[in-house]
C-alpha atoms as a PDB file:
ATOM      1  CA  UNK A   1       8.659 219.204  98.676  1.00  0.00           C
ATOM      2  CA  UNK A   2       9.657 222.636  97.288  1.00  0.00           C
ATOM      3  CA  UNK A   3      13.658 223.452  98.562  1.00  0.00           C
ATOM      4  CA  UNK A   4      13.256 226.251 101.200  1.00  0.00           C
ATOM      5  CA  UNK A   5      14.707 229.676  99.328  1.00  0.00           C
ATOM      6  CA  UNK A   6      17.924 230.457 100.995  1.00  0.00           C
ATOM      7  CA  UNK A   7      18.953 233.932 101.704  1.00  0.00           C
ATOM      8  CA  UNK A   8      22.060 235.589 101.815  1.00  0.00           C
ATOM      9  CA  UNK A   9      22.140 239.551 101.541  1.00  0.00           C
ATOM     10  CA  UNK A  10      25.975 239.679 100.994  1.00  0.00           C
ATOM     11  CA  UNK A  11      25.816 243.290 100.374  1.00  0.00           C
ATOM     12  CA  UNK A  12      24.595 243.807 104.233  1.00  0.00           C
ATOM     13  CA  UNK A  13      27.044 241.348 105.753  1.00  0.00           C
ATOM     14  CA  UNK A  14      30.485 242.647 106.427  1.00  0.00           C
ATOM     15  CA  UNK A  15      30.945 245.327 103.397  1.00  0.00           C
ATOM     16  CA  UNK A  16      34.013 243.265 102.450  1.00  0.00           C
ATOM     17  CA  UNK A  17      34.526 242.478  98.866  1.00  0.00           C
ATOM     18  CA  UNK A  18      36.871 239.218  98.428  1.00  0.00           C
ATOM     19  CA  UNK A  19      39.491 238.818  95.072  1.00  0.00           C
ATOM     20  CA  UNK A  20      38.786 235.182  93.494  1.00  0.00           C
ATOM     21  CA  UNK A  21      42.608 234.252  92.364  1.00  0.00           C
ATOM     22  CA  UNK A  22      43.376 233.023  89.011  1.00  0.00           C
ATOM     23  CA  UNK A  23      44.904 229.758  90.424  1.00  0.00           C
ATOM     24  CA  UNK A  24      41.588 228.535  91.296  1.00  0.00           C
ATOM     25  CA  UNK A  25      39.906 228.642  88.277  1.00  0.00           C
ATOM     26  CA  UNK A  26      42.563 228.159  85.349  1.00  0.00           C
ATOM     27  CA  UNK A  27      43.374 224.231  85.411  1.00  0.00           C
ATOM     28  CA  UNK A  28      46.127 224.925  82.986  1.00  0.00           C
ATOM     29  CA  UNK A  29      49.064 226.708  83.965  1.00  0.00           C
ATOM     30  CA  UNK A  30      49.138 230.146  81.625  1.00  0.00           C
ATOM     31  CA  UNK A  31      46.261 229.157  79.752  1.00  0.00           C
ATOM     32  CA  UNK A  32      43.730 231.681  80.889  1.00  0.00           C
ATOM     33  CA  UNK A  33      40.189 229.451  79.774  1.00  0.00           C
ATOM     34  CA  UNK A  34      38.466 226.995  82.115  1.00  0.00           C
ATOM     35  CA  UNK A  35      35.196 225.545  83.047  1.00  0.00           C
ATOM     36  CA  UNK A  36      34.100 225.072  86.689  1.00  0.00           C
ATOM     37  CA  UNK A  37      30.719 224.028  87.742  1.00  0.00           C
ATOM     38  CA  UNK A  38      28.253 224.599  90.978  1.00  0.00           C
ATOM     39  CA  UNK A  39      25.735 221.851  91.271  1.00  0.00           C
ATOM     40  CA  UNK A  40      24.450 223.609  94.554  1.00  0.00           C
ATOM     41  CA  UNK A  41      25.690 227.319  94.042  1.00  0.00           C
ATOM     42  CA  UNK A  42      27.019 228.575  97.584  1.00  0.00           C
ATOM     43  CA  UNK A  43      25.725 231.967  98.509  1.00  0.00           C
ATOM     44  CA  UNK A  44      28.839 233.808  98.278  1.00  0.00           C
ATOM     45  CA  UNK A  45      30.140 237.313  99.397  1.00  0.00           C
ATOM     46  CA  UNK A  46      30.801 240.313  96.947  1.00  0.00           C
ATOM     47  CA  UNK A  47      34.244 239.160  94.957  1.00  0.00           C
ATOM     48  CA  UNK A  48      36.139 240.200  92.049  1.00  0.00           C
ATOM     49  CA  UNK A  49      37.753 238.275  89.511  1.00  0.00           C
ATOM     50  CA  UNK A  50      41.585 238.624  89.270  1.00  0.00           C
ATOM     51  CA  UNK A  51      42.088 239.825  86.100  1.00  0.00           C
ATOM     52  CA  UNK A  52      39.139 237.300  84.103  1.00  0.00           C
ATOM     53  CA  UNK A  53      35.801 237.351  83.075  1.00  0.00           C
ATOM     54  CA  UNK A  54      33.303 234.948  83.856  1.00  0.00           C
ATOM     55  CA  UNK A  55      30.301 233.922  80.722  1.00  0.00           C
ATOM     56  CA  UNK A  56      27.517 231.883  83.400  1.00  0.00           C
ATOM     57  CA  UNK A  57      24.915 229.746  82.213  1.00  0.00           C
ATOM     58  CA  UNK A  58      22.386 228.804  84.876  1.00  0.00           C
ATOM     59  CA  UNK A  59      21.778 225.054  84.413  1.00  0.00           C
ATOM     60  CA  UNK A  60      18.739 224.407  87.427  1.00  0.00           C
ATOM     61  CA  UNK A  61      16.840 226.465  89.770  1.00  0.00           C
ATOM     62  CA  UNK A  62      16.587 229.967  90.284  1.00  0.00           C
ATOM     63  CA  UNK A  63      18.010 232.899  92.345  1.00  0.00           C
ATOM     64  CA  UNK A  64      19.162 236.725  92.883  1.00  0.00           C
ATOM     65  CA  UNK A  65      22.389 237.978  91.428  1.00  0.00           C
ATOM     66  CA  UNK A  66      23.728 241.135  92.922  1.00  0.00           C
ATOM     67  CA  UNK A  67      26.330 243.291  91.154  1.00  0.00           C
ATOM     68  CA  UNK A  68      27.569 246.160  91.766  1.00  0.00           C
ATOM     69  CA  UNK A  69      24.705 247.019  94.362  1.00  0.00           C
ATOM     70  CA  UNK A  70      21.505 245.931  91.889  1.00  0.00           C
ATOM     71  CA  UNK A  71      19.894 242.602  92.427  1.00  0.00           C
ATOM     72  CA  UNK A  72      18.479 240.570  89.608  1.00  0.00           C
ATOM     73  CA  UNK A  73      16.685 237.544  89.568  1.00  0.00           C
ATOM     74  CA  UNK A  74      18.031 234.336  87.502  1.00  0.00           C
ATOM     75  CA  UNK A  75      16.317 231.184  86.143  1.00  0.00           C
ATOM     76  CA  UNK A  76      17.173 227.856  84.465  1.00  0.00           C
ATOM     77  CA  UNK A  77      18.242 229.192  80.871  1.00  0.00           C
ATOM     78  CA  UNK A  78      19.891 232.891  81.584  1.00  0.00           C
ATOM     79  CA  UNK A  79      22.965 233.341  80.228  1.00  0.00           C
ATOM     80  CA  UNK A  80      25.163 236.428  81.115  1.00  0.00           C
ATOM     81  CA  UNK A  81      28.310 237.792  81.475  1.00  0.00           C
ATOM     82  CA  UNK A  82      30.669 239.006  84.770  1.00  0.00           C
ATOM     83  CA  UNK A  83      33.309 241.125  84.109  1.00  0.00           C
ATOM     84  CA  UNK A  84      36.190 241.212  85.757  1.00  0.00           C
ATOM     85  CA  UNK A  85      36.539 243.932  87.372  1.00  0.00           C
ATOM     86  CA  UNK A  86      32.499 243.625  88.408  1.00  0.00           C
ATOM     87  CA  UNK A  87      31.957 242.885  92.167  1.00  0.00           C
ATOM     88  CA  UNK A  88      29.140 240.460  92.443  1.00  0.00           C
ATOM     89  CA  UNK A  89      27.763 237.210  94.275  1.00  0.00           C
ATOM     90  CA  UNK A  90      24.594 235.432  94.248  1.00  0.00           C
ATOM     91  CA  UNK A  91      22.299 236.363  97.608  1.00  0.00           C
ATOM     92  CA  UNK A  92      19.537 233.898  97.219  1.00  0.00           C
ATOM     93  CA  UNK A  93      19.200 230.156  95.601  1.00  0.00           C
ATOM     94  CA  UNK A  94      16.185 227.630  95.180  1.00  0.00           C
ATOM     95  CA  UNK A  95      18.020 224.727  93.990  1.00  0.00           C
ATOM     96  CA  UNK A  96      20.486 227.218  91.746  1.00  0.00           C
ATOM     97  CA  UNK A  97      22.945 225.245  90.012  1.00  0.00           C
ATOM     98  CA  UNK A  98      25.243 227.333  86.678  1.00  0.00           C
ATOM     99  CA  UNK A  99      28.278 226.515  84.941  1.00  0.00           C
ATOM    100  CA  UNK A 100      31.036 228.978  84.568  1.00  0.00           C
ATOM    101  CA  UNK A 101      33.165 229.505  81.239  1.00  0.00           C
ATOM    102  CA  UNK A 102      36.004 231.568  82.957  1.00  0.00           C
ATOM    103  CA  UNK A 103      38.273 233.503  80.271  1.00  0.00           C
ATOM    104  CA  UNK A 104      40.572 236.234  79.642  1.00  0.00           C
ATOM    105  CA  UNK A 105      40.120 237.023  75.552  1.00  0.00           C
ATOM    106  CA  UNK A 106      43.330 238.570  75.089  1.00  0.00           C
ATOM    107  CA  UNK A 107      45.619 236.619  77.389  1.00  0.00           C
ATOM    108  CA  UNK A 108      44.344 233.401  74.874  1.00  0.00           C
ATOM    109  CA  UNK A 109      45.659 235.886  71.915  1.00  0.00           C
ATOM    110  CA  UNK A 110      41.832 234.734  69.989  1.00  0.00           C
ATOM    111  CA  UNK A 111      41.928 237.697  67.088  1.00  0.00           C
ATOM    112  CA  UNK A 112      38.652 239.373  67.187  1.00  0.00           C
ATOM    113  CA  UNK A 113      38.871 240.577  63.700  1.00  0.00           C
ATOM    114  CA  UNK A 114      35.418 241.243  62.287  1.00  0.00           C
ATOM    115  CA  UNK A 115      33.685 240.110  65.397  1.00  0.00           C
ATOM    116  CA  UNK A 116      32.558 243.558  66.519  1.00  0.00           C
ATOM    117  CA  UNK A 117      30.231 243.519  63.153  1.00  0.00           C
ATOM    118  CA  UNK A 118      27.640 240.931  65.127  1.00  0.00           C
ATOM    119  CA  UNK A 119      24.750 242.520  67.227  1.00  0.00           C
ATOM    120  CA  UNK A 120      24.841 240.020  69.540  1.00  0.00           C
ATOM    121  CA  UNK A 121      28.645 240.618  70.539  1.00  0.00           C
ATOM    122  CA  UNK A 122      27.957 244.479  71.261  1.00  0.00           C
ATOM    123  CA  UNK A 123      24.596 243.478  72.920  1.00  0.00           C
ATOM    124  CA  UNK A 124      26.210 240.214  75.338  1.00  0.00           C
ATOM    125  CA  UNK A 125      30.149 241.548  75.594  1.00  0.00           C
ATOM    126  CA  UNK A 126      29.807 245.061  75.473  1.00  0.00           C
ATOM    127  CA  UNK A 127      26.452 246.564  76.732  1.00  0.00           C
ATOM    128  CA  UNK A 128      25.435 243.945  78.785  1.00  0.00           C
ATOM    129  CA  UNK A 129      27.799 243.242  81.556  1.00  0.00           C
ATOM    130  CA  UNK A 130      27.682 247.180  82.137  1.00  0.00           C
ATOM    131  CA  UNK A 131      24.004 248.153  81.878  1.00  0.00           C
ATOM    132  CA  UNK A 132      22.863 249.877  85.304  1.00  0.00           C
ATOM    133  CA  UNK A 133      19.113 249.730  83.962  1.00  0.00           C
ATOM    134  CA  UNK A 134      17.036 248.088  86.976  1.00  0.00           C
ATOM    135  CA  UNK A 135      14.569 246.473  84.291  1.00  0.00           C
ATOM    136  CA  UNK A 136      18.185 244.822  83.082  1.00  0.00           C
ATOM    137  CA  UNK A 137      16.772 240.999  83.253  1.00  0.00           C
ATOM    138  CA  UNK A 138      13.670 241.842  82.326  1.00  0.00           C
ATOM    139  CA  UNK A 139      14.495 241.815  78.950  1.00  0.00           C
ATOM    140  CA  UNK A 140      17.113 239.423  79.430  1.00  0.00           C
ATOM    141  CA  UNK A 141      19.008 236.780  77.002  1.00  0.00           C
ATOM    142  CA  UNK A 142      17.395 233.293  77.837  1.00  0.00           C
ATOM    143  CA  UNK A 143      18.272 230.233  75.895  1.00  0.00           C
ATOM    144  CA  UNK A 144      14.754 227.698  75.065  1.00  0.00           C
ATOM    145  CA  UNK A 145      15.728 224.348  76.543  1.00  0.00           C
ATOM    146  CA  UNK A 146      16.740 222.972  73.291  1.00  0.00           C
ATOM    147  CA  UNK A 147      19.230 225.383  71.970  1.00  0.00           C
ATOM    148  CA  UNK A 148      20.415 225.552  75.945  1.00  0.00           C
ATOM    149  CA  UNK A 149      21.491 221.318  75.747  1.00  0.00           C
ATOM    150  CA  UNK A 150      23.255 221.834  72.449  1.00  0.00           C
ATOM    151  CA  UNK A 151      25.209 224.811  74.003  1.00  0.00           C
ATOM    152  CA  UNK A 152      25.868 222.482  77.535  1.00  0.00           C
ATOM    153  CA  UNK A 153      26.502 219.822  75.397  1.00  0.00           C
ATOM    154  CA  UNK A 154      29.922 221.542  74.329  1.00  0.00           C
ATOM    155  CA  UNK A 155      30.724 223.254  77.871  1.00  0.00           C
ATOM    156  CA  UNK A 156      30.693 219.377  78.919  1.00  0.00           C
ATOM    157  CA  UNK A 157      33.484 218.806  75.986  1.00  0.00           C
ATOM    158  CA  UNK A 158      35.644 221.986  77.436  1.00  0.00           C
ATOM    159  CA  UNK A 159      35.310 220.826  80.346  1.00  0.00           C
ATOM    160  CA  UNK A 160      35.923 217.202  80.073  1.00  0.00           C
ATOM    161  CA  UNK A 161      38.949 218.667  78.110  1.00  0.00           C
ATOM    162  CA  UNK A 162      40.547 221.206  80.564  1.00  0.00           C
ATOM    163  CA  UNK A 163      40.046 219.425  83.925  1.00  0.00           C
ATOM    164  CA  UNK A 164      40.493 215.902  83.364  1.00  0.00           C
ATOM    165  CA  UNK A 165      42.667 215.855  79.962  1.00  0.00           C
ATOM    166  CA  UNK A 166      45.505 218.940  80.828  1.00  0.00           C
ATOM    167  CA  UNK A 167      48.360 216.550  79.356  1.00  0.00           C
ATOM    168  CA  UNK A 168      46.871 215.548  76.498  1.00  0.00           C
ATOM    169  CA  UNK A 169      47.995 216.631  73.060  1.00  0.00           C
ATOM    170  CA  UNK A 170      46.755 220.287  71.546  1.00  0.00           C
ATOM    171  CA  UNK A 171      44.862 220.435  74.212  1.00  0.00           C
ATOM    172  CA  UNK A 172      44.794 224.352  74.654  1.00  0.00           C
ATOM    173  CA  UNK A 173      43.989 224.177  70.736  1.00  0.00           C
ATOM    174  CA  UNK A 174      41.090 221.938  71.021  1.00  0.00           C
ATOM    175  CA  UNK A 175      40.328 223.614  74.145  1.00  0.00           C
ATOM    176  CA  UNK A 176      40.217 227.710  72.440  1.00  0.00           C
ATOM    177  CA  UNK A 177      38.284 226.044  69.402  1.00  0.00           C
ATOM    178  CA  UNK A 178      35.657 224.496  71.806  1.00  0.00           C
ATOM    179  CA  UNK A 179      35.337 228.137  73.146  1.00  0.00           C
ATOM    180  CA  UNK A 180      35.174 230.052  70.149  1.00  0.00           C
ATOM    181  CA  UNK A 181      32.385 227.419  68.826  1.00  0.00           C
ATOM    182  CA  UNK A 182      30.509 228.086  72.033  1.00  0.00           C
ATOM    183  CA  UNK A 183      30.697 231.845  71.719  1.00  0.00           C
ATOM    184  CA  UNK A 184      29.301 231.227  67.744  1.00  0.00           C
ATOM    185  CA  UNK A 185      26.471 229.474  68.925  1.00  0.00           C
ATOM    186  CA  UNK A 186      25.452 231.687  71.517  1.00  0.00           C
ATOM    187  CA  UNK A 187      25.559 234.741  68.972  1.00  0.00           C
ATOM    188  CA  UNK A 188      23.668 232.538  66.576  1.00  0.00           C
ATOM    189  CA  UNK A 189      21.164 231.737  69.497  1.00  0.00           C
ATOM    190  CA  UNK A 190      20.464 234.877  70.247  1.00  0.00           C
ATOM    191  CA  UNK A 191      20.040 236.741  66.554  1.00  0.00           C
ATOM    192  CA  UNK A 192      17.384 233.355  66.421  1.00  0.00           C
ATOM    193  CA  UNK A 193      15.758 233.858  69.672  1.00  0.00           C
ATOM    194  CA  UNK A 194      15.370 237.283  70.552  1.00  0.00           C
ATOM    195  CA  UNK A 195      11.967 238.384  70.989  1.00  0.00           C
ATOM    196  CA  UNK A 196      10.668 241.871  69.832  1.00  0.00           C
ATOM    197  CA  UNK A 197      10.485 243.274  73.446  1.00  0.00           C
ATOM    198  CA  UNK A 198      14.102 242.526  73.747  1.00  0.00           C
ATOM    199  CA  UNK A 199      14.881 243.899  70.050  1.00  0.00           C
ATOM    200  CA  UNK A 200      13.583 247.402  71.456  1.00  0.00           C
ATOM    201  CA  UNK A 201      15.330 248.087  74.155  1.00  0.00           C
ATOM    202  CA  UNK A 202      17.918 250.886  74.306  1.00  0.00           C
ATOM    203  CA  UNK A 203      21.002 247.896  74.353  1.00  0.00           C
ATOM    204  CA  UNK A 204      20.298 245.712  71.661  1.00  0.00           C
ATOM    205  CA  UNK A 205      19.291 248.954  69.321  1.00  0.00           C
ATOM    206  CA  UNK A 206      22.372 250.205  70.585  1.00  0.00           C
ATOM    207  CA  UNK A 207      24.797 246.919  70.123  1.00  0.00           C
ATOM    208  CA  UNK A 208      22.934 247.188  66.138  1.00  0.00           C
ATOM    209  CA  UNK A 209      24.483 250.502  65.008  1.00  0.00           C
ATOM    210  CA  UNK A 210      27.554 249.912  66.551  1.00  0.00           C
ATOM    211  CA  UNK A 211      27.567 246.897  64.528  1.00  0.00           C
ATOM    212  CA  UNK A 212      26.662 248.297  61.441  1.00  0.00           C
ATOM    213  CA  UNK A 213      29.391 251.132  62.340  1.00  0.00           C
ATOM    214  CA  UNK A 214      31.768 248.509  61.906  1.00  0.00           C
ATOM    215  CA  UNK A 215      30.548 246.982  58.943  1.00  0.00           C
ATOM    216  CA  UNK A 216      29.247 249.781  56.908  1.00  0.00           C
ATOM    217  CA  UNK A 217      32.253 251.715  57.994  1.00  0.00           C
ATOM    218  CA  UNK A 218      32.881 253.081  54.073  1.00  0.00           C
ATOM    219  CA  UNK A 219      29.194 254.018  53.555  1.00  0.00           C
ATOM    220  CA  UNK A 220      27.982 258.182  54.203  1.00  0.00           C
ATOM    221  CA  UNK A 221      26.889 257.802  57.393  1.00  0.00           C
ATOM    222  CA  UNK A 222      25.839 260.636  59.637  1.00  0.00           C
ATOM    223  CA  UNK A 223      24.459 261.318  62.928  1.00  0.00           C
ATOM    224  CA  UNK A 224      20.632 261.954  61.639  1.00  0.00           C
ATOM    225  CA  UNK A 225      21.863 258.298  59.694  1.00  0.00           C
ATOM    226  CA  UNK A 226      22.259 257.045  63.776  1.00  0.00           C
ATOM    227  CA  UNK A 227      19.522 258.267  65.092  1.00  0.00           C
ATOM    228  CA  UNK A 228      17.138 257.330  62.550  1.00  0.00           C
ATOM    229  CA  UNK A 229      18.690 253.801  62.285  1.00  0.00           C
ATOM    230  CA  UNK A 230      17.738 253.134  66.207  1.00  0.00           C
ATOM    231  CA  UNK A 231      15.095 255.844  66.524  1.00  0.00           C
ATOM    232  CA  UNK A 232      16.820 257.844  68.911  1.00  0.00           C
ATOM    233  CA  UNK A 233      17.292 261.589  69.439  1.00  0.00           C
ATOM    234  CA  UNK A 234      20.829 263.361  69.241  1.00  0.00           C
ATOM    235  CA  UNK A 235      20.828 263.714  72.931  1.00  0.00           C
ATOM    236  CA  UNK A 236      19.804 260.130  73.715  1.00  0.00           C
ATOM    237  CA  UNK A 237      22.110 258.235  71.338  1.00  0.00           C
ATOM    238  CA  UNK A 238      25.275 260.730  72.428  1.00  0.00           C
ATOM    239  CA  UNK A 239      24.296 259.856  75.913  1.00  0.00           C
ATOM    240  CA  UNK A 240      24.694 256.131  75.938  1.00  0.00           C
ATOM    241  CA  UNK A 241      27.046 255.783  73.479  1.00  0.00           C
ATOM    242  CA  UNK A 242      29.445 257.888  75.615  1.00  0.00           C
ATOM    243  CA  UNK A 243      28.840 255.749  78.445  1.00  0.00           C
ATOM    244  CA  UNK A 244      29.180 252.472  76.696  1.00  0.00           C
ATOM    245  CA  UNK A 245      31.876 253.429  74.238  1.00  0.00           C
ATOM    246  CA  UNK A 246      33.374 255.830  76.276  1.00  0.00           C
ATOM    247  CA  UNK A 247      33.663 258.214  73.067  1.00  0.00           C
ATOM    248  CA  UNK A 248      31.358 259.685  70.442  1.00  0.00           C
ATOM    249  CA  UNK A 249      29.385 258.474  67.424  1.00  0.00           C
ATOM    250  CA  UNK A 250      31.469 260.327  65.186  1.00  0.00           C
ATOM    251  CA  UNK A 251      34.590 259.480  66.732  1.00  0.00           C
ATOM    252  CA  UNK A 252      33.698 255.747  66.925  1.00  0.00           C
ATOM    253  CA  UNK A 253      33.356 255.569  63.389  1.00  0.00           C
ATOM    254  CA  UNK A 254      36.134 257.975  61.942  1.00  0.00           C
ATOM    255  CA  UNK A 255      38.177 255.711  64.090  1.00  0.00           C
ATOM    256  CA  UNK A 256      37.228 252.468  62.369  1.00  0.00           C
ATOM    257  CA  UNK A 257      38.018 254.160  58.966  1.00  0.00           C
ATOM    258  CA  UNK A 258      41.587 255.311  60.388  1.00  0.00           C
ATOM    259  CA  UNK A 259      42.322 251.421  61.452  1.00  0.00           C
ATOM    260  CA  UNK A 260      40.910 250.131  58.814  1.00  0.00           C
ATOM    261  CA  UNK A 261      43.376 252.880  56.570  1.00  0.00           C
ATOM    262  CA  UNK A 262      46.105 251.892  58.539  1.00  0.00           C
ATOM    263  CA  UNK A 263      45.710 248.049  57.433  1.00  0.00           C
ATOM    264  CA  UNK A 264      45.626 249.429  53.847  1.00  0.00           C
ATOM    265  CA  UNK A 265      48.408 251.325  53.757  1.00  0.00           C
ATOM    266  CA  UNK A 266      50.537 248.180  55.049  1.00  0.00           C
ATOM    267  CA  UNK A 267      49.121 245.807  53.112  1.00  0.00           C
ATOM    268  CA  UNK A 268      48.125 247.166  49.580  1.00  0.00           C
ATOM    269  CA  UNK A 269      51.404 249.277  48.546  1.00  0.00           C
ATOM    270  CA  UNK A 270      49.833 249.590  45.253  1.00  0.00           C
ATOM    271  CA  UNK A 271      47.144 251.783  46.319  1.00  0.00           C
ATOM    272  CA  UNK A 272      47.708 255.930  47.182  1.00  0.00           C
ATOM    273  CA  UNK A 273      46.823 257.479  49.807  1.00  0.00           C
ATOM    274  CA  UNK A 274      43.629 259.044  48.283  1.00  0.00           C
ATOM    275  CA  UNK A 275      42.504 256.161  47.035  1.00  0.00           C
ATOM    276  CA  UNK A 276      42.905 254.530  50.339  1.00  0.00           C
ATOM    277  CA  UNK A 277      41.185 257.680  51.977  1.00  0.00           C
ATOM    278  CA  UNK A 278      38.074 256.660  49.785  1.00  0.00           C
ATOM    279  CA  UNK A 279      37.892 253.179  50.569  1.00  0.00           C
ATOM    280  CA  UNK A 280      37.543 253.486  54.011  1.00  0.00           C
ATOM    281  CA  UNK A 281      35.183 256.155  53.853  1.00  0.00           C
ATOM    282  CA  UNK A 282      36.589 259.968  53.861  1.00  0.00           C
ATOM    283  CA  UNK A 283      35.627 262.034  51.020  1.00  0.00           C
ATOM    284  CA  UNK A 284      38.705 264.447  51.624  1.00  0.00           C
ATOM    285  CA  UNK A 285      42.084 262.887  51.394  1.00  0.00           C
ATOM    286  CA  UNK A 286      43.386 266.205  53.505  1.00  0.00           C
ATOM    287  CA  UNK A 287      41.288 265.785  56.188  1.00  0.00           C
ATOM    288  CA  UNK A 288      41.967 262.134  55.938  1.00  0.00           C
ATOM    289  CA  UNK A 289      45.834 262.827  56.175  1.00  0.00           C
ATOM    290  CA  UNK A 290      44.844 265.184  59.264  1.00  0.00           C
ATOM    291  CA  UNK A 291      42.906 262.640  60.970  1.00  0.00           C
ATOM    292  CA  UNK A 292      45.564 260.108  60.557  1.00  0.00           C
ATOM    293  CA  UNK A 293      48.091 261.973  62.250  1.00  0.00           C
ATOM    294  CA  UNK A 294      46.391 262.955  64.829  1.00  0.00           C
ATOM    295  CA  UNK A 295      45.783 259.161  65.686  1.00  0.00           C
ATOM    296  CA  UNK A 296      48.593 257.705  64.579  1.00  0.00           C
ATOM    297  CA  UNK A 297      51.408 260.737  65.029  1.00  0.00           C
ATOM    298  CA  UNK A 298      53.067 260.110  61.424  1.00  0.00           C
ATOM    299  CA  UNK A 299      50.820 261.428  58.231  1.00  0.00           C
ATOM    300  CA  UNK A 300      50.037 258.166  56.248  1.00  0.00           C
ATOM    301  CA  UNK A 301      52.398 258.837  53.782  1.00  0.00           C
ATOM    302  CA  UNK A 302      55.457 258.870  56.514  1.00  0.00           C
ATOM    303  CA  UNK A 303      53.434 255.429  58.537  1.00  0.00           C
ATOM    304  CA  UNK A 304      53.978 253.630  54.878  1.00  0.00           C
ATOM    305  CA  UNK A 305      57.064 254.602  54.860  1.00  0.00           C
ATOM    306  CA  UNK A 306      57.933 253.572  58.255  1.00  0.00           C
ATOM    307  CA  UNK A 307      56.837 250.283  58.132  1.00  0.00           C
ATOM    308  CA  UNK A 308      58.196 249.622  54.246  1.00  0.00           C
ATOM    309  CA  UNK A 309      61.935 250.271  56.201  1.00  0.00           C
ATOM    310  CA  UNK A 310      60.902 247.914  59.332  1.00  0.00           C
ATOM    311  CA  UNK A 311      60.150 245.315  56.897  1.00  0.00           C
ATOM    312  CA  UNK A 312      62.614 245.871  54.934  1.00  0.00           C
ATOM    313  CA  UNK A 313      65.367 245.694  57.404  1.00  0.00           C
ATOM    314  CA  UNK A 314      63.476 242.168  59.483  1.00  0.00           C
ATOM    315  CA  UNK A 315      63.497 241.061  55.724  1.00  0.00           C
ATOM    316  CA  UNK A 316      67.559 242.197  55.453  1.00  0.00           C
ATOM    317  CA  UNK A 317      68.547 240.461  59.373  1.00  0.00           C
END
């Protein structure tokens, strides 16, 4: 017999949104990663996160998830992420059962490095949890069965690992390297999986150039460039970039030339500043030199310089 569909329209109840503490979902003291699971998902009120963001994988069933004031429904296989600082709680179940990798990236001190060159990290980490579309999980990022029990079958590891094996040795090493594999796998999943519907929606075109603006950083790219790259007008692209990014095109990309200067200019002594303002892309060292210092406050020549005499004197103590 088919589980009666329980309801619970927590945005209607008491207009009271709860804080879920840290303490209950971080086994490890200061070690901001852990795993908890709902084998019968309560429906629970609005809440926030204090100060960590949730990744949820739902493991049976099916449901509604409501946040911030939109309702979407969930099925075995869905995979999304909860900011946060996102108000949310689940208002209907039919047998609904999800694991939860809870997480604070740069409390852990994990490097993202080149990571913001994959499609799927823009499209999961930084579109998704903040795209107001209504047709949101219609085009939404479900894992087939198979790749799903691979993924579970390493969220049973962390979890094993961080509830029932705190003392052991390296455990906050095995447990970040459990993580980061998980994270791999799910990007890998999804550049494997994704259908073409999903492929054109505004997001994932959106979480592409952004991606290719941070690999193709020293390459002539221009707006027209943009637009024709995720066949979007001027207007359109400026639009939801700026609400996404909070910033420009443009500015995203001159900026990822600046940092990527920056790292030059520490690191590779042997190279000038114009030859450094090529690399990463500008075409005029002045402007370059302009752009820097409007970042950065110091021109690049006096940044070099700055940090040659902080290293010099850590070197000299």
């Amino acid at each position: 017999m088919m589980e009666k569909i329980k309801s619970n329209p927590c945005k209607s109840r008491n207009g009271i949104i709860r804080l879920m503490p840290r303490k209950n979902v971080f086994p490890i003291q200061n070690f901001t990663l852990g795993v908890y699971t709902s084998l019968n998902q309560e429906l629970l009120d609005y809440h926030i996160h204090e100060n960590f963001s949730e990744l949820v994988f739902i493991t049976n069933g099916s449901g509604v998830h409501e946040i911030a004031g939109r309702s979407y429904p969930i099925v075995t296989g869905d995979v999304f992420l909860v900011l946060g600082n996102e108000s949310h709680c689940y208002s209907k179940g039919n047998g609904l059962s999800l694991v939860n990798i809870v997480f604070n990236w740069e409390e852990l001190g994990i490097p993202k490095l080149d990571l913001g060159q994959i499609t799927a990290f823009q499209s999961l980490f930084i579109i998704d949890p903040t795209n107001v579309n209504l047709n949101r999980f219609d085009n939404r990022f479900r894992v087939t069965p198979d790749d799903f029990n691979s993924i579970l079958h390493l969220i049973h590891k962390l979890d094993h690992l961080v509830n029932h094996q705190q003392k052991s040795a390296g455990v906050r090493f095995r447990a970040m390297t459990y993580f980061i594999e998980i994270v791999t796998q799910l990007f890998e999943i999804y550049e494997r999986n994704t259908d073409h519907n999903f492929i054109t929606t505004i997001p994932h075109r959106l979480g592409a150039l952004v991606a290719m603006l941070e690999r193709d950083y020293t390459k002539n790219i221009t707006i027209k460039t943009m637009c024709q790259k995720i066949g979007m007008s001027y207007a359109t692209l400026f639009r939801k970039f700026k609400y996404y990014y909070h910033d420009s095109p443009i500015n995203y990309l001159t900026n990822q030339r600046l940092r990527h200067a920056k790292e030059l200019l520490c690191e590779s002594p042997h190279l000038s500043i114009s030859e450094i303002s090529y690399q990463v892309g500008f075409l005029d060292s002045a402007y370059f030199s302009r752009k820097f210092k409007n970042r950065y406050h110091f021109s690049p020549f006096l940044y070099r310089k700055n940090f040659n005499k902080s290293k010099k004197k850590q070197s000299d103590d």
